[in-house]
C-alpha atoms as a PDB file:
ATOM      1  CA  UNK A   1      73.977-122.494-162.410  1.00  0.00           C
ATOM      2  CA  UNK A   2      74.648-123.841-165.893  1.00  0.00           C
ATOM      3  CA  UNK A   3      72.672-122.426-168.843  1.00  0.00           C
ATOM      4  CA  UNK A   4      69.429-123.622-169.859  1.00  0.00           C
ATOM      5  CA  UNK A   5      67.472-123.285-172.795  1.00  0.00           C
ATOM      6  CA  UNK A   6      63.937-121.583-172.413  1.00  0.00           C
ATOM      7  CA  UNK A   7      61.655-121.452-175.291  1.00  0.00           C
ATOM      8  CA  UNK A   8      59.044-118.504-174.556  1.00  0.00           C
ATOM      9  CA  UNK A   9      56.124-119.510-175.553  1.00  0.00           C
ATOM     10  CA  UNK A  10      52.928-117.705-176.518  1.00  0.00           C
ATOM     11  CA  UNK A  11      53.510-114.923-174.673  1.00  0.00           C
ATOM     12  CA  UNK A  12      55.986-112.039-174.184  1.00  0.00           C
ATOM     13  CA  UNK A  13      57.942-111.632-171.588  1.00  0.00           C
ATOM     14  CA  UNK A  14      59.052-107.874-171.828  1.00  0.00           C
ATOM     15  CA  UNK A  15      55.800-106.766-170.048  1.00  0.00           C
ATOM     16  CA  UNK A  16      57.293-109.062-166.886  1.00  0.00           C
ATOM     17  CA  UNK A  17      59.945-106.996-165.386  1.00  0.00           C
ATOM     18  CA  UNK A  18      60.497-109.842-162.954  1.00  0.00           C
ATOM     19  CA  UNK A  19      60.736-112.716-164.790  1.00  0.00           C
ATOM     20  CA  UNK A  20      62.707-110.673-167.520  1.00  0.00           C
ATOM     21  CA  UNK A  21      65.269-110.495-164.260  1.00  0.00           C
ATOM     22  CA  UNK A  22      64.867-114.049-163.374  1.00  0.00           C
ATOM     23  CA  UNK A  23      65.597-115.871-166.956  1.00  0.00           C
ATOM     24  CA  UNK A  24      68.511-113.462-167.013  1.00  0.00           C
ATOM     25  CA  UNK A  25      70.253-114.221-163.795  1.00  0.00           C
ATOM     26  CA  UNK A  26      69.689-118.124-164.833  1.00  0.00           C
ATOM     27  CA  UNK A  27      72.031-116.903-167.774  1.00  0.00           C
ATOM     28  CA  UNK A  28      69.226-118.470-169.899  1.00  0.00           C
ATOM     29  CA  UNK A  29      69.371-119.205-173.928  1.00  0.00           C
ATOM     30  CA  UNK A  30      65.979-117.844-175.062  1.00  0.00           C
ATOM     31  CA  UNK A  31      63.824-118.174-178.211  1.00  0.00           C
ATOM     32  CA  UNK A  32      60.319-116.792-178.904  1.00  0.00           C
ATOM     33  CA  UNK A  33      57.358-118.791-180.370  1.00  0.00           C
ATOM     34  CA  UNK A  34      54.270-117.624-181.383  1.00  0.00           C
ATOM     35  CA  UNK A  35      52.879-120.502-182.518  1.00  0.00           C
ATOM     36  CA  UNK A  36      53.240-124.031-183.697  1.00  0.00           C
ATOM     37  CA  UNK A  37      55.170-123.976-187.092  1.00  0.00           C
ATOM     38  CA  UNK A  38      57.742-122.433-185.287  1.00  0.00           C
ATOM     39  CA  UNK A  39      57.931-124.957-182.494  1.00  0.00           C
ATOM     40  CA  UNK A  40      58.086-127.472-184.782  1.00  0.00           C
ATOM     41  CA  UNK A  41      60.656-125.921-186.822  1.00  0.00           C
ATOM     42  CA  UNK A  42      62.979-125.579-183.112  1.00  0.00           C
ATOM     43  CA  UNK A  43      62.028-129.102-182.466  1.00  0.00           C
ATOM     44  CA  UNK A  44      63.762-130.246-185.511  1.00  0.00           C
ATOM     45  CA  UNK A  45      67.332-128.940-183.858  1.00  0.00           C
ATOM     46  CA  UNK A  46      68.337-131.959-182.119  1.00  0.00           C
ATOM     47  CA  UNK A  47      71.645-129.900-180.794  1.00  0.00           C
ATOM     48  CA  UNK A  48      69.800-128.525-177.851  1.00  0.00           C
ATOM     49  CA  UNK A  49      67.226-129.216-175.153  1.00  0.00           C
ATOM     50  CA  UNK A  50      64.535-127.007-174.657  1.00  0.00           C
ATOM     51  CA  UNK A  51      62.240-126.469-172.097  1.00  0.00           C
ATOM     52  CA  UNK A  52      58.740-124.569-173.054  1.00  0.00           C
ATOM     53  CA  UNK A  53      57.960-120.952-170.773  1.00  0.00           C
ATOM     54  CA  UNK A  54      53.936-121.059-170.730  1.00  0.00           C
ATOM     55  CA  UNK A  55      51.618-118.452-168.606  1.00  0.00           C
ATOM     56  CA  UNK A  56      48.696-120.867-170.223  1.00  0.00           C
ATOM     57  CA  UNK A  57      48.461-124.263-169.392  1.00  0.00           C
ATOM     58  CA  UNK A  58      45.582-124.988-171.487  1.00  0.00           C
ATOM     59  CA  UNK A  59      45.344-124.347-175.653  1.00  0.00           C
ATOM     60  CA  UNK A  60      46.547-125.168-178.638  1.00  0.00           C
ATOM     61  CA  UNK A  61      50.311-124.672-178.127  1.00  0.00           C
ATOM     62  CA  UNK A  62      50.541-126.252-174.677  1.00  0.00           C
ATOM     63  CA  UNK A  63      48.495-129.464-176.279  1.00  0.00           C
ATOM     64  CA  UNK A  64      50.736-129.908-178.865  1.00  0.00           C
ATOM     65  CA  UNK A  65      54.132-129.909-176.691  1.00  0.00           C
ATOM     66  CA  UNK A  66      52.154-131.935-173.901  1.00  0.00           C
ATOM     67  CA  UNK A  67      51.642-134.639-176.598  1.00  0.00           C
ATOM     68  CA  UNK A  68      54.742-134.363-177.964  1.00  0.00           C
ATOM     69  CA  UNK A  69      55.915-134.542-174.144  1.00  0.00           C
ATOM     70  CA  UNK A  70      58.006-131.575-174.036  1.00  0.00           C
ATOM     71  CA  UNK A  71      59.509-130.109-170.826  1.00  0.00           C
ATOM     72  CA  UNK A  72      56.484-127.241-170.321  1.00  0.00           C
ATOM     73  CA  UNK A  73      57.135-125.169-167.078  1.00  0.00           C
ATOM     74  CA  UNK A  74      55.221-122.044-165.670  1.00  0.00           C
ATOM     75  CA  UNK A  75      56.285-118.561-164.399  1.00  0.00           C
ATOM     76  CA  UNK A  76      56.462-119.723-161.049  1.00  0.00           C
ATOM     77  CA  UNK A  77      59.006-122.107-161.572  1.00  0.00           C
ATOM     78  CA  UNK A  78      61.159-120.291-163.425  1.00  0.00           C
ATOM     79  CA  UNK A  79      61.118-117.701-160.210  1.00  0.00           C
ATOM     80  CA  UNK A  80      62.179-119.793-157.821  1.00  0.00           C
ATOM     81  CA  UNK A  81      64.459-121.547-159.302  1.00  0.00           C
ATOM     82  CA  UNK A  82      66.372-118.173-160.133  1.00  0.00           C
ATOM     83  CA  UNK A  83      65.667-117.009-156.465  1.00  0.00           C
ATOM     84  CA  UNK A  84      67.191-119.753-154.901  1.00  0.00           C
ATOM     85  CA  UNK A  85      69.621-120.639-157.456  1.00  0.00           C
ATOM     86  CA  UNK A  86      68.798-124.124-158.105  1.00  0.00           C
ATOM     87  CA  UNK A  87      68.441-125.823-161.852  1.00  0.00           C
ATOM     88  CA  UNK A  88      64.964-126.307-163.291  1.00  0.00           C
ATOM     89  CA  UNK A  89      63.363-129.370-162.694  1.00  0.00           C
ATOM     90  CA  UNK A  90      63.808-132.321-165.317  1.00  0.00           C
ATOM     91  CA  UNK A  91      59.963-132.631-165.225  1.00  0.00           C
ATOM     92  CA  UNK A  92      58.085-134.964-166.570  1.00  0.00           C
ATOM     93  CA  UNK A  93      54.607-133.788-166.760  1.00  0.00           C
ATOM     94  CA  UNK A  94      53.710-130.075-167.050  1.00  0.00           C
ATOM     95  CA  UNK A  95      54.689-128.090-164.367  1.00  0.00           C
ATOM     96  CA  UNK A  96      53.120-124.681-163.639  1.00  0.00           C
ATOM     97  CA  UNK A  97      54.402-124.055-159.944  1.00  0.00           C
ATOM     98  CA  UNK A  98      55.370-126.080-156.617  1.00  0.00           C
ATOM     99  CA  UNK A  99      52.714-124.738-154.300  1.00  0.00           C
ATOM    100  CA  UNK A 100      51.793-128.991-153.725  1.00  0.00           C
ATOM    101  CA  UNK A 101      54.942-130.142-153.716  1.00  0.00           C
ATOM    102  CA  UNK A 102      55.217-133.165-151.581  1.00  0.00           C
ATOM    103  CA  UNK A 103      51.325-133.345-150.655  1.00  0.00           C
ATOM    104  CA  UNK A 104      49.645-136.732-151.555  1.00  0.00           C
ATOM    105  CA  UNK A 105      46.153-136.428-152.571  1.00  0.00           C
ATOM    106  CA  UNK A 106      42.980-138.756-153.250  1.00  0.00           C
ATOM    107  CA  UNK A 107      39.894-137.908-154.102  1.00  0.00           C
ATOM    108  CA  UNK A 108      36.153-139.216-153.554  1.00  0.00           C
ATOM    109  CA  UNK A 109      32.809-138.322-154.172  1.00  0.00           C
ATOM    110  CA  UNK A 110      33.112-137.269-158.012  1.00  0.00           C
ATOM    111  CA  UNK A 111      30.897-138.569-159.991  1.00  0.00           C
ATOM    112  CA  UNK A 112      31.673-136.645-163.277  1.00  0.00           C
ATOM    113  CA  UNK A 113      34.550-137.724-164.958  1.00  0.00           C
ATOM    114  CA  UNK A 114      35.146-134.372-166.367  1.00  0.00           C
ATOM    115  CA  UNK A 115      35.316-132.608-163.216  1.00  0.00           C
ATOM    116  CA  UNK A 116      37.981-135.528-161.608  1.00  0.00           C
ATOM    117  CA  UNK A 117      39.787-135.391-164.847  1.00  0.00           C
ATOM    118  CA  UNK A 118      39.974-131.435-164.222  1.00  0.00           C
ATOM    119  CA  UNK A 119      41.299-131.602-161.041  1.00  0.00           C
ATOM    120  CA  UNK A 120      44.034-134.410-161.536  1.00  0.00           C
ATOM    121  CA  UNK A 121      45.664-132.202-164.245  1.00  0.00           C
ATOM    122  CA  UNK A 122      44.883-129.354-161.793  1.00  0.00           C
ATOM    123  CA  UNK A 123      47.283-130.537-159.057  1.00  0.00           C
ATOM    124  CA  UNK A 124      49.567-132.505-161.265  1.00  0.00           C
ATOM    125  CA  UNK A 125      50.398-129.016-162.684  1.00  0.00           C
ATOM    126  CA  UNK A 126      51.271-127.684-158.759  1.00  0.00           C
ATOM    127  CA  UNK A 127      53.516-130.623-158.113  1.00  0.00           C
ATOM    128  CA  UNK A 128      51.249-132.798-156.056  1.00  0.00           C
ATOM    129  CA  UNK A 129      51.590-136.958-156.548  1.00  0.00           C
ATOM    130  CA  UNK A 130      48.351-139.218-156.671  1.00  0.00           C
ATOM    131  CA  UNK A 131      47.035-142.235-155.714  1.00  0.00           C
ATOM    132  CA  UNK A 132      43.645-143.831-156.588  1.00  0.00           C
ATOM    133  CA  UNK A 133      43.695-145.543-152.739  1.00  0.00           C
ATOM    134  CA  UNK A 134      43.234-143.922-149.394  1.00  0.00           C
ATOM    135  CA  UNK A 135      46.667-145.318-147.558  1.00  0.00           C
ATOM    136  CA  UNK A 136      48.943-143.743-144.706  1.00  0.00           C
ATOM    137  CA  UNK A 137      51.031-142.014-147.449  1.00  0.00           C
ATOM    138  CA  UNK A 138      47.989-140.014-148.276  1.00  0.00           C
ATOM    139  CA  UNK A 139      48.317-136.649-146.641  1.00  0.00           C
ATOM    140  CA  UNK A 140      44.882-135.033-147.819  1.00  0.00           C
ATOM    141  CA  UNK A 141      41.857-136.606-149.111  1.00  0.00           C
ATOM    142  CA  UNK A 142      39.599-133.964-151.590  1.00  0.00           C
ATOM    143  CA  UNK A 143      36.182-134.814-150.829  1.00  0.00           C
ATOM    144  CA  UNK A 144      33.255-133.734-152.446  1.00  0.00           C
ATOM    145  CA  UNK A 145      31.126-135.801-149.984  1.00  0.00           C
ATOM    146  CA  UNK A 146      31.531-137.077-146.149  1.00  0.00           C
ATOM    147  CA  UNK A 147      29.936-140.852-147.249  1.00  0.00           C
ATOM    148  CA  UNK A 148      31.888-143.707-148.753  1.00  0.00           C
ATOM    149  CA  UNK A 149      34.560-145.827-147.738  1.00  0.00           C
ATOM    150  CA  UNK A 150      37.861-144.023-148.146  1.00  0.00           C
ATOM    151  CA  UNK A 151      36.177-141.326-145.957  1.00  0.00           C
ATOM    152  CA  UNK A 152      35.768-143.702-143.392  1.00  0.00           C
ATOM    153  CA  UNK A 153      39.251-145.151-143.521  1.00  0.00           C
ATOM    154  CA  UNK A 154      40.761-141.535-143.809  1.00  0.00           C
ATOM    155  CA  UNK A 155      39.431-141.157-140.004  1.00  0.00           C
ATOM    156  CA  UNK A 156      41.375-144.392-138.643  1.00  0.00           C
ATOM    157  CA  UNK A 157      44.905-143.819-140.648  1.00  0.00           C
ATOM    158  CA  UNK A 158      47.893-141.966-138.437  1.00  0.00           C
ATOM    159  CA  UNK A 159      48.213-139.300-140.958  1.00  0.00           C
ATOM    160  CA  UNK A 160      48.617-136.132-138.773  1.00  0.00           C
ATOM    161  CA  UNK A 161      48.272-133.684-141.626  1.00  0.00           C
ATOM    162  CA  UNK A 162      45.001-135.523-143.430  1.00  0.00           C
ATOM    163  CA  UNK A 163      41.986-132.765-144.087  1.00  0.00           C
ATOM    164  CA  UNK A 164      38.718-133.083-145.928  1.00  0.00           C
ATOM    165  CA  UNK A 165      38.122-130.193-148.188  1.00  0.00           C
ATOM    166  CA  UNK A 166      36.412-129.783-151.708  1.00  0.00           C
ATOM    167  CA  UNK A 167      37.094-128.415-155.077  1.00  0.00           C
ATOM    168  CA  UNK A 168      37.143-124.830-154.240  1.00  0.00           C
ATOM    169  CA  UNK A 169      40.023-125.295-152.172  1.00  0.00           C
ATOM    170  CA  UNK A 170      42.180-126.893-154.927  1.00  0.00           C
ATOM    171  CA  UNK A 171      40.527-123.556-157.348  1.00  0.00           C
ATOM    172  CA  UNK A 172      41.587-121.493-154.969  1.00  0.00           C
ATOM    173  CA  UNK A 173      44.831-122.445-154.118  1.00  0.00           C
ATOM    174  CA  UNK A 174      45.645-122.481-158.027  1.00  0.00           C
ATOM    175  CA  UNK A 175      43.704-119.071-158.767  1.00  0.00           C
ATOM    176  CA  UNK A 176      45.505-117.316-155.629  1.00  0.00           C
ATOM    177  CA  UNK A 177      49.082-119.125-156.113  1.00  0.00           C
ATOM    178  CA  UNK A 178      48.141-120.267-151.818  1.00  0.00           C
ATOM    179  CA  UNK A 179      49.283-122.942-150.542  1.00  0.00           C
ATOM    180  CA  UNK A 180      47.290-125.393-148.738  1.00  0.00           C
ATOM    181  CA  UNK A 181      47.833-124.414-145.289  1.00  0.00           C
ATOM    182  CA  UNK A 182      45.728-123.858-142.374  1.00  0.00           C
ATOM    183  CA  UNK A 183      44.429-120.764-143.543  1.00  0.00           C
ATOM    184  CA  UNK A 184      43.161-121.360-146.332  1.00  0.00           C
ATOM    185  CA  UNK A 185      41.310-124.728-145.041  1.00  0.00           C
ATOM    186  CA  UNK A 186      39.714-122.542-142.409  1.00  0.00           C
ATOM    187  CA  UNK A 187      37.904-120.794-145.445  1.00  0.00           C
ATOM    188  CA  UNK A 188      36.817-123.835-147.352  1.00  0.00           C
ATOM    189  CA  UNK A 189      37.442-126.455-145.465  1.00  0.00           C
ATOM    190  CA  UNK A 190      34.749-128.559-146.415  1.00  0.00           C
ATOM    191  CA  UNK A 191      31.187-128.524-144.300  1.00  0.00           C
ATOM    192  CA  UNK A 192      30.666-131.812-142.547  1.00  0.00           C
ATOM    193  CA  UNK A 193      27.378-132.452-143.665  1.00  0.00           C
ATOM    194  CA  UNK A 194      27.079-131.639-147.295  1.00  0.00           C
ATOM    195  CA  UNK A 195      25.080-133.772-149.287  1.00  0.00           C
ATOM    196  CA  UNK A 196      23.567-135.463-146.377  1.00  0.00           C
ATOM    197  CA  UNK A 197      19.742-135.515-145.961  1.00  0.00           C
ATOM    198  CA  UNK A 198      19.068-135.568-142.271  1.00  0.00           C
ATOM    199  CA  UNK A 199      15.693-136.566-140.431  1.00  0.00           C
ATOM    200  CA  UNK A 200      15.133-135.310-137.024  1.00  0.00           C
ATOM    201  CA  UNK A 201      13.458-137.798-134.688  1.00  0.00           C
ATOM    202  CA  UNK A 202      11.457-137.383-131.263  1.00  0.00           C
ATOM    203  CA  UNK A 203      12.573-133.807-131.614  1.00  0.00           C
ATOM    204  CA  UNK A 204      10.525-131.269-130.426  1.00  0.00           C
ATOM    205  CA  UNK A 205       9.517-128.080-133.420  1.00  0.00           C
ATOM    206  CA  UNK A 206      11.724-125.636-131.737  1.00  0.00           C
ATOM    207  CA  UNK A 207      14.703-127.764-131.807  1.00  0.00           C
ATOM    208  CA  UNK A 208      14.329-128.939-135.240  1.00  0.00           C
ATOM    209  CA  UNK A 209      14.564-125.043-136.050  1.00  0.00           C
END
């Protein structure tokens, strides 16, 4: 494995016996900053490339290399990249861990374009791709309702591996560092009749109940 360089950002990785190991078996060049007149000041060294250690992905440091579209990679990555010996990834949008590498996703029923905002970042950050159509590339749809068309569709395309499950799913999975597996659809895989208003009729009292 050639060396990389790995800026440490914000943080300090002494108190992180295993990553400690991991940076050091990747024979890594290292640097600490604490803030953002010293990343500018490293940015000005054209000699090297850097790529950005964050535990954060959200503040003032990881806003300011996002925008200035730095390499910015999370613990995980670093990880398993020294556990399987394999170079870091030449990423070009943050990248916190893998756990959605390879899904597809698409999402319906969000009306608030903060919350969809939230969770494209969200799974961008885990690896996943996106697209704004349901199609047979799509290999799970995020639904925060059962109604509208690309829930329909979903239900007629040959994708084997398609589920319907909500936000707390895609929380969870980044919270927990899960993947999305079976397991952790079968605890919030998402309940076929939310948001629905039903009416019961000819239905006898007891029934209803």
């Amino acid at each position: 494995m050639a060396d990389v360089n790995i800026c440490i950002t914000g943080f300090q990785v002494a108190s992180n016996c295993e990553l400690d190991l991991a940076l050091k078996k990747m024979n890594a060049v290292t640097r600490n900053c604490k803030d953002e007149n010293e990343i500018s000041q490293l940015l000005q060294d054209k000699s090297r490339d850097w790529f950005f250690l964050l535990d954060d992905f959200q503040g003032p440091l990881f806003d300011m290399l996002k925008l200035k579209r730095q390499r910015i990679i999370g613990p995980p990555i670093v990880l398993s990249c020294a556990d399987s010996n394999q170079s870091l990834p030449n990423c070009i949008r943050p990248l916190y861990c893998t756990l959605l590498q390879g899904t597809i996703l698409c999402f319906t029923g969000f009306k608030e374009k903060d919350a969809i905002a939230k969770l494209v970042n969200m799974v961008h950050f885990m690896g996943a791709s996106i697209r704004k159509e349901m199609t047979a590339r799509v290999t799970h749809l995020i639904a925060n309702t059962v109604q509208g068309e690309k829930y329909r569709v979903s239900k007629y395309l040959p994708t084997t591996s398609l589920y319907y499950f909500g936000y707390d799913c895609v929380v969870m999975a980044e919270n927990q560092m899960l993947m999305i597996d079976n397991e952790l659809l079968a605890i919030v895989i998402h309940a076929l009749l939310t948001n629905l208003i039903l009416e019961f009729l000819t239905v006898d009292e007891n029934r209803q109940q």
